[in-house]
Structures are given as structure tokens and as C-alpha cells.
N, C-alpha and C. Protein backbone atom coordinates (compact mmCIF):
# COMPACT_ATOMS: atom_id res chain seq x y z
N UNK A 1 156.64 67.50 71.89
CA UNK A 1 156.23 68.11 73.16
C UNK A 1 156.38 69.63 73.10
N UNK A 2 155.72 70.20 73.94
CA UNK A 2 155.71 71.55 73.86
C UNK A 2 156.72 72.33 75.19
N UNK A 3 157.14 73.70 74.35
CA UNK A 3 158.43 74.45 75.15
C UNK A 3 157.45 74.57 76.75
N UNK A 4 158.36 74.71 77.65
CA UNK A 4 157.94 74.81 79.14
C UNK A 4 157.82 75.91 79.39
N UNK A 5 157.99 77.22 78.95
CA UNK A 5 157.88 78.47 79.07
C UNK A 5 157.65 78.88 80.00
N UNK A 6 156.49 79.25 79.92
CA UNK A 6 155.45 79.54 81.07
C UNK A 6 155.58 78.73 81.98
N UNK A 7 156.31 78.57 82.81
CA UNK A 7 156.53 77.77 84.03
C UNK A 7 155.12 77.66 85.24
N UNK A 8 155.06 78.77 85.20
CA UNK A 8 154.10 79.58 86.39
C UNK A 8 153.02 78.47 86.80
N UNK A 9 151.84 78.26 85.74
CA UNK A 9 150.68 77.57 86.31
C UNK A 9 150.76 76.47 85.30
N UNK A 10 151.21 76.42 84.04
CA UNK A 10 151.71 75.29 83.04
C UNK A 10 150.90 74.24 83.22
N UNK A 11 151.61 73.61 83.89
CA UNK A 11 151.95 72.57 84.42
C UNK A 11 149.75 72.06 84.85
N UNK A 12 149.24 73.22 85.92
CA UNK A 12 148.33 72.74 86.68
C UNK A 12 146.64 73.26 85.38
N UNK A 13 147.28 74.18 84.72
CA UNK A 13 146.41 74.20 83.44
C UNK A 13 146.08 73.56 82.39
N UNK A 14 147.53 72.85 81.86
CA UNK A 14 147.37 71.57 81.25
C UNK A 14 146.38 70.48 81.70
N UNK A 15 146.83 70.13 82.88
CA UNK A 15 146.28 68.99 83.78
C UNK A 15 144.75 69.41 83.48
N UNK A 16 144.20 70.82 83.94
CA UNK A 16 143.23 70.87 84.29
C UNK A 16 142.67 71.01 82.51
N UNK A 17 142.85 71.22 81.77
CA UNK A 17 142.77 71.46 79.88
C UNK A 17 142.31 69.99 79.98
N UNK A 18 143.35 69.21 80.23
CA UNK A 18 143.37 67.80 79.45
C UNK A 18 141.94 66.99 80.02
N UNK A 19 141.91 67.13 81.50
CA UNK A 19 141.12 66.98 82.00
C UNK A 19 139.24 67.28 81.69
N UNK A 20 139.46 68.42 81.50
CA UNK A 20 138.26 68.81 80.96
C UNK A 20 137.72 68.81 79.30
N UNK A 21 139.05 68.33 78.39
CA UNK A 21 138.66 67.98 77.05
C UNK A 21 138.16 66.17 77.19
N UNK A 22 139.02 65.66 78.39
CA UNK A 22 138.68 64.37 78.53
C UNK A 22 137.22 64.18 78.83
N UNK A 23 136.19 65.21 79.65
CA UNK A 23 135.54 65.09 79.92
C UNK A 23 134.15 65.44 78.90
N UNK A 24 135.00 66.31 78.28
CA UNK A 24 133.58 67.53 76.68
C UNK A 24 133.70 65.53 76.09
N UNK A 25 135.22 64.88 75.80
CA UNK A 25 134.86 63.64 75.05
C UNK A 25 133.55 62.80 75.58
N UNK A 26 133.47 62.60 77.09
CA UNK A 26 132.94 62.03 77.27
C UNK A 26 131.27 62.25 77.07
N UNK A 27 131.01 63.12 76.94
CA UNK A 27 129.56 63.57 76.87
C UNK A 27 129.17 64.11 75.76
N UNK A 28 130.19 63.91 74.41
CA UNK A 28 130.00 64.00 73.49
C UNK A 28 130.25 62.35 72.73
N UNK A 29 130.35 61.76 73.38
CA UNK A 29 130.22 59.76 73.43
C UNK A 29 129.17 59.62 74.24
N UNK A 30 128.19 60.23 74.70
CA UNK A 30 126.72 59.63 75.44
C UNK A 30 126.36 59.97 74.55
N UNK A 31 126.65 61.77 74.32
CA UNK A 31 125.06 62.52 73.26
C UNK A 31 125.08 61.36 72.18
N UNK A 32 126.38 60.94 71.27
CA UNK A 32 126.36 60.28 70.23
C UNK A 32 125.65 58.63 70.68
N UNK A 33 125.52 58.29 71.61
CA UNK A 33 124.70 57.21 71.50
C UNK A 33 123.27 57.60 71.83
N UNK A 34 122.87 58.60 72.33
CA UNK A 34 121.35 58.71 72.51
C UNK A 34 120.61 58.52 71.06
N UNK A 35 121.15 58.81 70.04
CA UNK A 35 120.49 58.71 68.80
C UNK A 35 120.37 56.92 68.87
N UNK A 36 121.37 56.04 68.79
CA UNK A 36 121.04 54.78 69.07
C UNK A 36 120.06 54.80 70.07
N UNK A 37 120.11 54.95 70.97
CA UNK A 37 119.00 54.44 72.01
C UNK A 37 117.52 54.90 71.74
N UNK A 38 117.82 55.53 71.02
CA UNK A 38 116.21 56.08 70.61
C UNK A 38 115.62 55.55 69.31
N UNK A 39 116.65 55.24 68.69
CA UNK A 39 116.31 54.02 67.48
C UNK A 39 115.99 52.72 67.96
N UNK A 40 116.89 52.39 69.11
CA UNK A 40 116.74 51.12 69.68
C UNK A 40 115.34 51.22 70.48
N UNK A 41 115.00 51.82 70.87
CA UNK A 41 113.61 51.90 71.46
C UNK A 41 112.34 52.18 70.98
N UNK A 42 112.35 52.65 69.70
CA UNK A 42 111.74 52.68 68.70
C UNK A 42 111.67 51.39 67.99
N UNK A 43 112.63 50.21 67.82
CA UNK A 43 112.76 48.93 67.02
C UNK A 43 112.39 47.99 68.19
N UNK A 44 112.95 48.31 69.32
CA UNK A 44 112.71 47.33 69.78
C UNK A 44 111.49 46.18 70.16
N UNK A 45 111.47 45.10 70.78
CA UNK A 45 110.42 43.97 70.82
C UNK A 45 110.44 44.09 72.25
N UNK A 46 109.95 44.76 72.80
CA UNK A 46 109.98 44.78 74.18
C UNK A 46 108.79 43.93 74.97
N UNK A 47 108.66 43.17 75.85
CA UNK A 47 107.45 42.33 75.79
C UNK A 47 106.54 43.04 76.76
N UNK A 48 106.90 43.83 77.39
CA UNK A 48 106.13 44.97 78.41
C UNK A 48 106.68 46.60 78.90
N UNK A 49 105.69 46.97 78.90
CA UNK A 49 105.68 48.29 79.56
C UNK A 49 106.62 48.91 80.24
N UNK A 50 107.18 47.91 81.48
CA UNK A 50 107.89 48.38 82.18
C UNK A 50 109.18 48.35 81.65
N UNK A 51 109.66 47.73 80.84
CA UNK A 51 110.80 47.39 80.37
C UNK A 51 111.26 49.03 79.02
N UNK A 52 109.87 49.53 78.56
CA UNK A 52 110.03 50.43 78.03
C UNK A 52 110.09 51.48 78.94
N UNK A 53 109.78 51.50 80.12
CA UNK A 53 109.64 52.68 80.74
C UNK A 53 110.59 52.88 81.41
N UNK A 54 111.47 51.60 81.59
CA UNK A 54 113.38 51.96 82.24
C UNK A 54 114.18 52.14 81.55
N UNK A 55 113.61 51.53 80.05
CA UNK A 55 115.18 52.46 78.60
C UNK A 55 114.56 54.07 78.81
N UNK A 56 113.24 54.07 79.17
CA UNK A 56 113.44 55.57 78.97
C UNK A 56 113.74 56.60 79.72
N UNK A 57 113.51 55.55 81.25
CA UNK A 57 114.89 55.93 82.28
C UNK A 57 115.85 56.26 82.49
N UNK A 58 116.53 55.09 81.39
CA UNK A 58 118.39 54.70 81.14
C UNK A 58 118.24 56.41 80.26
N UNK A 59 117.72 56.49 79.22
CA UNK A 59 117.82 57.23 78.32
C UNK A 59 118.08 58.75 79.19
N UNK A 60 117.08 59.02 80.08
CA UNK A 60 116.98 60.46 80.02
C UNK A 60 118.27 60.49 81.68
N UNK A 61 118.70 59.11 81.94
CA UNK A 61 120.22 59.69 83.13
C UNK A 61 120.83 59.81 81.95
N UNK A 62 120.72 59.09 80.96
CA UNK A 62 122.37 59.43 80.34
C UNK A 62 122.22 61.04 79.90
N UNK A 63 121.06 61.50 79.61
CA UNK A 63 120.90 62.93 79.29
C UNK A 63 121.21 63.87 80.71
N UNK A 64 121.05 63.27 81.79
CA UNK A 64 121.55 64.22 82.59
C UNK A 64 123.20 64.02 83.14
N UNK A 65 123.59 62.71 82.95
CA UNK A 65 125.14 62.65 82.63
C UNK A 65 125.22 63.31 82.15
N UNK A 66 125.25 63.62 80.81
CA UNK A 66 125.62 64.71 79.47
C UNK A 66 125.78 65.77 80.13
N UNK A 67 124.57 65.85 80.17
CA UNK A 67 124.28 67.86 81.10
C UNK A 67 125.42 68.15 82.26
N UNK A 68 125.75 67.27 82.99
CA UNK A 68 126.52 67.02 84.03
C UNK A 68 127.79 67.23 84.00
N UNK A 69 128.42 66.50 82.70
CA UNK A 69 129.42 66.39 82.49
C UNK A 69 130.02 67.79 81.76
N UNK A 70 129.47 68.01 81.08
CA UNK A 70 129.46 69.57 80.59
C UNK A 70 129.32 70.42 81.41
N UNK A 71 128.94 70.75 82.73
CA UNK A 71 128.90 71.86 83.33
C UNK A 71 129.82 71.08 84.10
N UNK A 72 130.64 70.19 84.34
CA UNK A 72 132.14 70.45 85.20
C UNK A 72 133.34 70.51 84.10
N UNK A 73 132.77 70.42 82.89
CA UNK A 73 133.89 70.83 81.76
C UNK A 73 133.79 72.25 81.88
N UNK A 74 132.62 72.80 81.87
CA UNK A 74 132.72 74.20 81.92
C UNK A 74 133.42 74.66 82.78
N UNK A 75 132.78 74.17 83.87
CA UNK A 75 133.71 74.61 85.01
C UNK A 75 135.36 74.37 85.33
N UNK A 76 135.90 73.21 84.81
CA UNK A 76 137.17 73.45 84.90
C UNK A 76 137.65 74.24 83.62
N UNK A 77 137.13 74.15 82.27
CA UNK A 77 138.04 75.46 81.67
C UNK A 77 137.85 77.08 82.34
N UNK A 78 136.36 77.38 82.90
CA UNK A 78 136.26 78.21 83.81
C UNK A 78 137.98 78.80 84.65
N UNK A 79 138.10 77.76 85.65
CA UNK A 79 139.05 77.92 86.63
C UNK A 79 140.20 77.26 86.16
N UNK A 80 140.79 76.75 84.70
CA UNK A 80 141.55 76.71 84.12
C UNK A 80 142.20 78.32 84.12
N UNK A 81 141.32 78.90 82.80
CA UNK A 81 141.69 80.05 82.59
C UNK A 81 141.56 81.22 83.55
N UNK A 82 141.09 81.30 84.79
CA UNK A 82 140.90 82.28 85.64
C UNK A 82 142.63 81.94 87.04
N UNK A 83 142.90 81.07 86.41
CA UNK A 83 144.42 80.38 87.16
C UNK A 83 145.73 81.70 86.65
């Protein structure tokens, strides 16, 4: 574990660090499956249209998850470091 030193904001920077690396993970675990999903939609046996046209639905929220999730990572190391 690490010395407590810095008493001051420590404590609410960590939180907010951990928080926002938890979050870069998470949208760096979508980006890494969009390559699957785009293989998978490319292989797949889909028996109609519509069924391709909601993976490519699914596909482009999870791209704006991503996007999403990264600009409140930004934003809490933002107001991490401005603490």
C-alpha cells in the first residue's frame, strides 16, 4: 500500500483515478470486441435483413458507449487533477 502523505485530497483522487481507469478499462473491452462483431457480421448466416440491420445497430451503440465512456474518463481525470 502506498504512504498517506498527502492527506489533503488523497483519499477523493484516488477514488476518482481508480474510478476513471475502471472506466478507460471498460471501453477499451467494447473497442476490443468491435473487431469480433464485425467479423461476426461479416460470417454470419443471417436469414434476413433486419436481423443484419440491428447487429449493426448493436454495433454502432457499443461505438457510442465507447465514445461515452471515454469522455467521462476524461472528465474525471480532468477534475481529478484540477482537485
Amino acid at each position: 500500500m502506498h504512504s498517506h502523505s498527502q492527506r489533503t485530497n488523497s483519499a477523493v483522487v484516488s477514488t476518482t483515478e481508480r474510478t476513471s481507469k475502471l472506466i478507460l478499462h471498460w471501453a477499451d473491452h467494447l473497442k476490443g470486441h468491435e473487431d469480433e462483431l464485425d467479423q461476426l457480421m461479416q460470417s454470419a448466416h443471417l436469414p434476413n435483413e433486419q436481423l443484419k440491420d440491428q447487429l449493426g445497430v448493436a454495433k454502432s451503440k457499443m461505438q457510442e458507449a465507447t465514445l461515452l465512456l471515454l469522455t467521462v474518463a476524461e472528465a474525471l481525470s480532468g477534475s481529478a487533477l484540477s482537485e
